[in-house]
Every structure is written in C-alpha cells, then in structure tokens.
Protein backbone atom coordinates (compact mmCIF):
# COMPACT_ATOMS: atom_id res chain seq x y z
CA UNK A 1 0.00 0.00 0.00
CA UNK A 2 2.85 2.14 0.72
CA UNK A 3 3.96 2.24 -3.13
CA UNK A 4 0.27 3.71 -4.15
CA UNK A 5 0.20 6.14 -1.26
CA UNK A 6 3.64 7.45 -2.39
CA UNK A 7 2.46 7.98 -6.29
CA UNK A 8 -0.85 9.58 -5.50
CA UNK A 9 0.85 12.03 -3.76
CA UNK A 10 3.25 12.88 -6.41
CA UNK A 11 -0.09 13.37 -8.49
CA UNK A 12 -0.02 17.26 -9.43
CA UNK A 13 -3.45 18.92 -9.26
CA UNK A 14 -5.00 20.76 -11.92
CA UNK A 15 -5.48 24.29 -11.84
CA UNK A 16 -8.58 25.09 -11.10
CA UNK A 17 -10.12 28.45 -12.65
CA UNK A 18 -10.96 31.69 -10.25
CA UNK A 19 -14.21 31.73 -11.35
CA UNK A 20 -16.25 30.19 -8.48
CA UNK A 21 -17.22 26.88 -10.13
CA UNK A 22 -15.31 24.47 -12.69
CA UNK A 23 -15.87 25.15 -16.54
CA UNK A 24 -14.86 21.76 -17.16
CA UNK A 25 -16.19 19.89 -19.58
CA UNK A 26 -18.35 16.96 -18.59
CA UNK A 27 -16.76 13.83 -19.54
CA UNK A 28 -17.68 12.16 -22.82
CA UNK A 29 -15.94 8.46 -22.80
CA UNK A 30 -15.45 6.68 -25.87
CA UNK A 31 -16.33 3.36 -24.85
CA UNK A 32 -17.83 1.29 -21.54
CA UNK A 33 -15.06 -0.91 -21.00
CA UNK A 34 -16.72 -3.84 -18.51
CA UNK A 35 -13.98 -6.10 -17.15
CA UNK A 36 -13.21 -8.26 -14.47
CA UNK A 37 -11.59 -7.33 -11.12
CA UNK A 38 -9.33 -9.02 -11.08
CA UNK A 39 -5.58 -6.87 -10.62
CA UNK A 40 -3.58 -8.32 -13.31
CA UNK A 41 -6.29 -6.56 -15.62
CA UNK A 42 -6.35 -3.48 -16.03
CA UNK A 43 -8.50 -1.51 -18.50
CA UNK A 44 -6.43 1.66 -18.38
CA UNK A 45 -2.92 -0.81 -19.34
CA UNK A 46 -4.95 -2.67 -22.03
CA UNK A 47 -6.47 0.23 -24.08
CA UNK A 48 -3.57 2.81 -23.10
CA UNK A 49 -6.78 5.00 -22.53
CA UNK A 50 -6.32 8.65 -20.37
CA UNK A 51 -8.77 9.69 -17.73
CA UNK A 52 -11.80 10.48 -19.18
CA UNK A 53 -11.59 7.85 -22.68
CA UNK A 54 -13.09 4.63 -20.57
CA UNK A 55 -16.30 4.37 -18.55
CA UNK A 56 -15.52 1.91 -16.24
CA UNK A 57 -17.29 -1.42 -14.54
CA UNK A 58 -16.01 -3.84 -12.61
CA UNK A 59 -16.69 -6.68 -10.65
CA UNK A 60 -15.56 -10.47 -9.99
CA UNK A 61 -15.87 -12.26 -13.71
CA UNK A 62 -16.85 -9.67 -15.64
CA UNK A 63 -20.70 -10.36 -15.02
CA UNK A 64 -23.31 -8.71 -17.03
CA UNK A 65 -26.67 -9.52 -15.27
CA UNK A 66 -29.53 -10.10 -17.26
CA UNK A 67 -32.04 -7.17 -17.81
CA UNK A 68 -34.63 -7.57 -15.36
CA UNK A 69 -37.13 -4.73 -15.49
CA UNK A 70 -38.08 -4.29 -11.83
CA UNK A 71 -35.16 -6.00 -10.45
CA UNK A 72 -31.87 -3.35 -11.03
CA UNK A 73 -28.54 -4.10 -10.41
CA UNK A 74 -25.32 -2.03 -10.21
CA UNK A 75 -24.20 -3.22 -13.69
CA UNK A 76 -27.72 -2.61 -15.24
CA UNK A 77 -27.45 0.78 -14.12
CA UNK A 78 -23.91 1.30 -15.28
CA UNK A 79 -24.11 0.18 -18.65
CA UNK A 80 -27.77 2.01 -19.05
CA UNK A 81 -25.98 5.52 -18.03
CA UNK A 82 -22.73 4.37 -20.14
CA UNK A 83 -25.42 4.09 -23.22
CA UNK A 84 -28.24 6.77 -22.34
CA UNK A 85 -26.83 9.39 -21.08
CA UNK A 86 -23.16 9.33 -21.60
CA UNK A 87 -23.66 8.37 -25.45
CA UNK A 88 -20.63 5.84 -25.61
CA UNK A 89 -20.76 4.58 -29.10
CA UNK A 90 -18.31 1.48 -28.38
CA UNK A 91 -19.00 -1.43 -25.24
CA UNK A 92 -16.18 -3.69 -24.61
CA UNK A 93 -16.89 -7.00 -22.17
CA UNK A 94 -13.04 -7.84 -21.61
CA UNK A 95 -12.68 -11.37 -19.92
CA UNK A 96 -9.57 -13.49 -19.79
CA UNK A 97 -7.73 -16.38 -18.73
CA UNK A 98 -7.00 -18.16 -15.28
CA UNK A 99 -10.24 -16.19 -14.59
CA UNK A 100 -10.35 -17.01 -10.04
CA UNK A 101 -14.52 -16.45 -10.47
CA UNK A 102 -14.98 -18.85 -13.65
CA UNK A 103 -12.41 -21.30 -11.44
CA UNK A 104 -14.76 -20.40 -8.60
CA UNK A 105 -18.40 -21.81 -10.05
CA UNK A 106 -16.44 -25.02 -11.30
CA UNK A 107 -16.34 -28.14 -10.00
CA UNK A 108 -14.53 -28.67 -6.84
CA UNK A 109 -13.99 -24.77 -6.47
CA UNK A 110 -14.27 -22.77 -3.70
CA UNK A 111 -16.96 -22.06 -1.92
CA UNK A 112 -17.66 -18.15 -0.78
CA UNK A 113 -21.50 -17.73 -0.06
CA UNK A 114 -21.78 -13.93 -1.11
CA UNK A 115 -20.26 -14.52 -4.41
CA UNK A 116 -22.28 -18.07 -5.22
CA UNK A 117 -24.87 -16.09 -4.62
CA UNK A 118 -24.74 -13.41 -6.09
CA UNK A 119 -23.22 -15.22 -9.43
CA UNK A 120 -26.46 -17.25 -9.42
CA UNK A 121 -28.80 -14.63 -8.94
CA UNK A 122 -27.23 -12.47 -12.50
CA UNK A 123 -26.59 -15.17 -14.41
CA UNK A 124 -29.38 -16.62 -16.91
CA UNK A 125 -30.60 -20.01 -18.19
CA UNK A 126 -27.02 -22.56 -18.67
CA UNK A 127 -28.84 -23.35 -22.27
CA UNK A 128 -26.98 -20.98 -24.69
CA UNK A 129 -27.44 -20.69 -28.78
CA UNK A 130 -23.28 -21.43 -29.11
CA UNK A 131 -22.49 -24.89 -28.95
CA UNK A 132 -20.12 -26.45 -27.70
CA UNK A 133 -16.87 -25.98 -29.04
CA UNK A 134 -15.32 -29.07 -31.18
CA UNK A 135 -12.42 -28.50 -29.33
CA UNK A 136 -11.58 -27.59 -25.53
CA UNK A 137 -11.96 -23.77 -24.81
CA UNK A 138 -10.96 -21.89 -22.08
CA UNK A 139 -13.87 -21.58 -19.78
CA UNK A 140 -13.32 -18.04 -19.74
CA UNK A 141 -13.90 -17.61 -23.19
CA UNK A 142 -17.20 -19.61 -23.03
CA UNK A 143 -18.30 -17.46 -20.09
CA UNK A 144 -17.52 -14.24 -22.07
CA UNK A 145 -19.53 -14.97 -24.50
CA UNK A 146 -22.25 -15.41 -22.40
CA UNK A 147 -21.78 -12.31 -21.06
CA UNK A 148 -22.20 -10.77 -24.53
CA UNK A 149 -25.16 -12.92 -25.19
CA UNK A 150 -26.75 -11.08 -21.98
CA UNK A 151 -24.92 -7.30 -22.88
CA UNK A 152 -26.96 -7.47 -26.32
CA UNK A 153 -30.86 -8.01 -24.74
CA UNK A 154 -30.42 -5.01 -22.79
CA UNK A 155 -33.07 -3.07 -24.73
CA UNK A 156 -30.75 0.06 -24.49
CA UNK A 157 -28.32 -2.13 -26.09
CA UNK A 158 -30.14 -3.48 -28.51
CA UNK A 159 -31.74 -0.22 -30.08
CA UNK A 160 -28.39 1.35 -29.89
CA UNK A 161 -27.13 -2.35 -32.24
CA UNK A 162 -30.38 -1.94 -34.29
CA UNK A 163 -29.60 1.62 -35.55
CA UNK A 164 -26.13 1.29 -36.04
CA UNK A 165 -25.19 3.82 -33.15
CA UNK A 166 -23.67 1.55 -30.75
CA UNK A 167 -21.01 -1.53 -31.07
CA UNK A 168 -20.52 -4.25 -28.90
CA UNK A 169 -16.68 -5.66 -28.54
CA UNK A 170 -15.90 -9.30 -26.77
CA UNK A 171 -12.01 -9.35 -25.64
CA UNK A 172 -10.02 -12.37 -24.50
CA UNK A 173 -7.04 -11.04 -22.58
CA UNK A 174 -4.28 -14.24 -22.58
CA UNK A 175 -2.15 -13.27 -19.17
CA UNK A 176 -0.20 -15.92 -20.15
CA UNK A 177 1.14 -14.46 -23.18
CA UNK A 178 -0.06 -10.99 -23.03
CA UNK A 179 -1.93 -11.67 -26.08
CA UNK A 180 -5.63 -10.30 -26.79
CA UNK A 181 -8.22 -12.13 -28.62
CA UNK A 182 -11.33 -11.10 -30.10
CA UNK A 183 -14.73 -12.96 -29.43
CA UNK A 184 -16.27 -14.31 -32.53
CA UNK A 185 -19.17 -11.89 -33.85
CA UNK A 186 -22.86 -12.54 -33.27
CA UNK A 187 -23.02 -14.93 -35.98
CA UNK A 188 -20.20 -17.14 -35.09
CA UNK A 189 -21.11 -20.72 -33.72
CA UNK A 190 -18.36 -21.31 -31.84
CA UNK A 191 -15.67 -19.90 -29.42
CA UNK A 192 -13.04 -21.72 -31.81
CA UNK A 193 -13.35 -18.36 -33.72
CA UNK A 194 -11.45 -16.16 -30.60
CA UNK A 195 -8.66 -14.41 -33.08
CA UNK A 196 -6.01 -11.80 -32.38
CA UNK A 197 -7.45 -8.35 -31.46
C-alpha cells in the first residue's frame, strides 16, 4: 500500500479556474469498457486510454446480469448511463484467462457464499445458442460470451445495435502471453473463432 500512497501524492493537481465553479467539460468516454476485477487486468494498461476515454465497470468475472425490469442491479445501471446518457458509441466486455470467479463456479472450487450467490442470482438459463466448441476452450472464453449474449438483450443495447449507433466488442485477454483475442461476432457458432485483437 505504501507504493500507491507514495504515487498519488506525487499526483499534481490541476489548476482550477478563479471563477467560483469548474468550466470543465463533462466527460464524454469513448467506450464502456466492462472487465473483471481481477488486478492483473487493467483496463487503463490494455487500451492505453487517459482519464476520461473509458467508462468503467467492474466486478468479480466480468458479469453482465440479465435485464430484469423491476429488479436493477449495479451493472444494469452502469451500462444504461454508459449508453443513455453518456452516449458511448463502443461497449467492450473484456474477460480473460485463469479467470479465479470462472475457477470459482467449477467443479470442486471454492466455496464463498456472497459470491455463489450473487453469481447465481445475475446469471441466466445454462442453455446458450453457441455450442459447444469441437475442441476444448478456455472456460473463460465460453463465459464471455455469455456475457455478450446477456450485454446485447439489454433493450438500451439493442436499439443502440439496431440503428447502427452503438457496437458491442468481446475481448479475451491471454495473461499468459499478453496476447488479446477477439470474441467471434454474433453470428459465429463457436468460441473456436477467438482471433487476435
């Protein structure tokens, strides 16, 4: 902790004008970047983005909940704001391997009550329209795309898809390699497709 305390101090504040109240601009991101919380990824390191580029939202495994009208979550809210009022034109769902939270659910994996839970309550029917892959996967990928599968019935989402104002991005960071893949599209059967970003 010692380390993070000693950069934010060397941080240098902006000047701030003498006017009262801050001119600034309010932020307009270029993308929702959703990713998991894990600390070897970061969205910032990834994208080489400065403040202001990424709207940010994290949790354990990357989860998108499903859209539940009358049932709102953190992440419903998020990526509604990210789309409605912020405008973002670009959503990336970034997952990636040796993923502790897809290890988690698997089994023989741990057991932490709070997170089972919660996992179970946002995630949607195990039946999805991707088969399964002809050959092993990681089961981070597999999860990803599930998460993109739940991203797209947002109805937010999906007018933005339908009128061409809003694309949806599925990355596959490799922490082995430092490689990034990119989920197949909507139309591809199978996570075999993952390719370099």
């Amino acid at each position: 902790m010692e380390s993070l305390i000693r950069h934010a101090r060397t941080i240098t504040p902006h000047p701030r004008p003498q006017t009262g109240r801050s001119t600034a601009a309010p932020p307009r991101p270029e993308a929702l970047f959703i990713a998991c919380s894990d600390a070897r990824v970061s969205p910032a390191f990834l994208t080489g983005a400065r403040p202001g580029q990424l709207f940010e939202l994290r949790n354990v495994g990357n989860v998108v909940p499903p859209h539940r009208p009358g049932r709102p979550t953190g992440e419903a809210a998020t990526i509604e704001y990210a789309v409605g009022v912020l405008g973002v034109t670009d959503i990336v769902v970034c997952g990636h391997s040796d993923c502790g939270a897809v290890r988690t659910l698997r089994p023989g994996g741990l057991s932490i009550s709070a997170f089972t839970t919660w996992w179970w309550l946002t995630r949607t029917n195990q039946r999805s329209r991707h088969p399964a892959p002809p050959t092993p996967a990681d089961p981070g990928q597999l999860h990803l795309l599930a998460q993109l599968e739940k991203l797209r019935r947002y109805p937010k989402v999906a007018r933005g898809l339908a009128h061409g104002r809003l694309r949806v991005h599925g990355w596959f960071y490799n922490l082995s390699d430092g490689r990034i893949l990119a989920a197949p599209t909507d139309n591809s059967p199978s996570p075999t497709s993952f390719a370099p970003l």
